[in-house]
Protein backbone atom coordinates (compact mmCIF):
# COMPACT_ATOMS: atom_id res chain seq x y z
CA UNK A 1 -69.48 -48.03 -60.16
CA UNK A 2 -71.87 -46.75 -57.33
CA UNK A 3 -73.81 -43.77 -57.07
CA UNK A 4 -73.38 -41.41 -54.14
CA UNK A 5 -74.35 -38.44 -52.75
CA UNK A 6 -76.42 -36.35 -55.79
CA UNK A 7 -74.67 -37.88 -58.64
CA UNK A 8 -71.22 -38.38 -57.45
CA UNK A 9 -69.34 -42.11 -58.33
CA UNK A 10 -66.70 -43.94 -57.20
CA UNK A 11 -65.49 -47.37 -57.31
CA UNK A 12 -66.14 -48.22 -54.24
CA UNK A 13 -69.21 -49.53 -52.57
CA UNK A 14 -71.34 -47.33 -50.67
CA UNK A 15 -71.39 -48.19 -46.92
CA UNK A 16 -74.79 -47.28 -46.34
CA UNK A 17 -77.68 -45.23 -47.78
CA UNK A 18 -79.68 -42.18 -45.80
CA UNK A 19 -82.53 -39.88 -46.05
CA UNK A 20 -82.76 -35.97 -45.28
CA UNK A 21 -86.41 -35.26 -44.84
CA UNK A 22 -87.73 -31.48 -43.85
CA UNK A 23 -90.49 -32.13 -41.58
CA UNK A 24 -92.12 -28.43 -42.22
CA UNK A 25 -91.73 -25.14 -40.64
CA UNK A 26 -92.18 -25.92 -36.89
CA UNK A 27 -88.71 -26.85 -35.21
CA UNK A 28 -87.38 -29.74 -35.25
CA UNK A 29 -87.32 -29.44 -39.35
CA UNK A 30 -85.21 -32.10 -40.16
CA UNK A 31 -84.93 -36.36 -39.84
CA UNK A 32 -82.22 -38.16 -40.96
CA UNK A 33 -83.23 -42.08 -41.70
CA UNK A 34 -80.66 -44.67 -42.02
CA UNK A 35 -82.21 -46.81 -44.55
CA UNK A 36 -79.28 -49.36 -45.03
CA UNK A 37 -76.21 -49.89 -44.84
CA UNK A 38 -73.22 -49.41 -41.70
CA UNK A 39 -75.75 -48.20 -38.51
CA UNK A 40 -72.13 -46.80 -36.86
CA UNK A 41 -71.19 -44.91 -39.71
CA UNK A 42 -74.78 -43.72 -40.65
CA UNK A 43 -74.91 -42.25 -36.67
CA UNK A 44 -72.48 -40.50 -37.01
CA UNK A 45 -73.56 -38.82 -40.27
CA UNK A 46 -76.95 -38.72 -39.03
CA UNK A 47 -75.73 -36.65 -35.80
CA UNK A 48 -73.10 -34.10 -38.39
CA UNK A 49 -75.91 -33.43 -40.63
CA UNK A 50 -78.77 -32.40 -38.11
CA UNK A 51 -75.87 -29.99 -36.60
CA UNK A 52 -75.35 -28.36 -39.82
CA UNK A 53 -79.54 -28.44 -40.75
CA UNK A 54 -81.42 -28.34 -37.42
CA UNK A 55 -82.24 -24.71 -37.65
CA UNK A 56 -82.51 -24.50 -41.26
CA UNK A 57 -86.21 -24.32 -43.08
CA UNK A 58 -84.66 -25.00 -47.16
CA UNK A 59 -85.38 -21.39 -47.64
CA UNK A 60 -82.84 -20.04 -45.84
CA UNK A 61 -79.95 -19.24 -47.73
CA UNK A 62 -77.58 -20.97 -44.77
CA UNK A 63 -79.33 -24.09 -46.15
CA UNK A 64 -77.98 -23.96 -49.35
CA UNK A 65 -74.38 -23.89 -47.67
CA UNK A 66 -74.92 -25.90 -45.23
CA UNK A 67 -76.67 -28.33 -47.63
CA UNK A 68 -73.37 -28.89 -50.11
CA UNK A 69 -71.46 -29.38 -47.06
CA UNK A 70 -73.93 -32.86 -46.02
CA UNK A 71 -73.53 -34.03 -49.38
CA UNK A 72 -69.60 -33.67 -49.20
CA UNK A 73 -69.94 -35.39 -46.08
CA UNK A 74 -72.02 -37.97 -47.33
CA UNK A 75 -69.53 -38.49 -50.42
CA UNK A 76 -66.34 -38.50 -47.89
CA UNK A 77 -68.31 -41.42 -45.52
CA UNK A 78 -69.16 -43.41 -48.92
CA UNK A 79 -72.92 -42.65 -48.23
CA UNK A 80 -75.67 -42.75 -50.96
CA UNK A 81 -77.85 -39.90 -49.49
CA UNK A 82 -81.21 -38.67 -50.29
CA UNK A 83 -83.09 -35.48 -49.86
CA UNK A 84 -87.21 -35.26 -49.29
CA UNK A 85 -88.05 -31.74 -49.17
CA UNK A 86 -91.65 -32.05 -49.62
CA UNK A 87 -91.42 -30.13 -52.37
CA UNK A 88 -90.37 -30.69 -56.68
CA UNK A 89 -87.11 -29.99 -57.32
CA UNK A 90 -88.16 -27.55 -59.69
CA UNK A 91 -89.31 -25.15 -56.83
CA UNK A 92 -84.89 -24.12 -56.41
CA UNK A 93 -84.45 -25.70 -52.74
């Protein structure tokens, strides 16, 4: 079994693997790197995701929302998917 997006599994292979990274507060605050995987697929993700984030600093509390809906995308598309917020994950982003 494969791991996917934030601790989801399934049985079948991941078709790619991508990275969310907050850049900081000035606009644009997000990258999404394909790292492996299906480039086609990962595109398409890639262009979805900084829709739902580009506005977004992980403060806001659209991010949270709009966060769980990348990662249900990523799990739909078969995508392992990272996050880098330059922060722990003990800080609650």
């Amino acid at each position: 079994m494969s791991q996917l997006a934030d601790g989801m599994r399934s049985d079948l292979a991941p078709r790619g693997q991508v990275r969310v990274v907050y850049l900081g507060p000035v606009a644009p605050h997000w990258e999404v790197h394909g790292i492996s995987g299906d480039r086609a697929a990962i595109e398409e993700f890639r262009q979805r995701a900084l829709a739902r984030l580009v506005l977004l600093p992980p403060h806001d509390p659209q991010f949270r929302r709009n966060r769980e809906r990348v990662v249900r995308d990523a799990e739909r598309e078969q995508l392992m998917l990272e996050w880098d917020l330059g922060v722990p994950e003990s800080t609650g982003f």
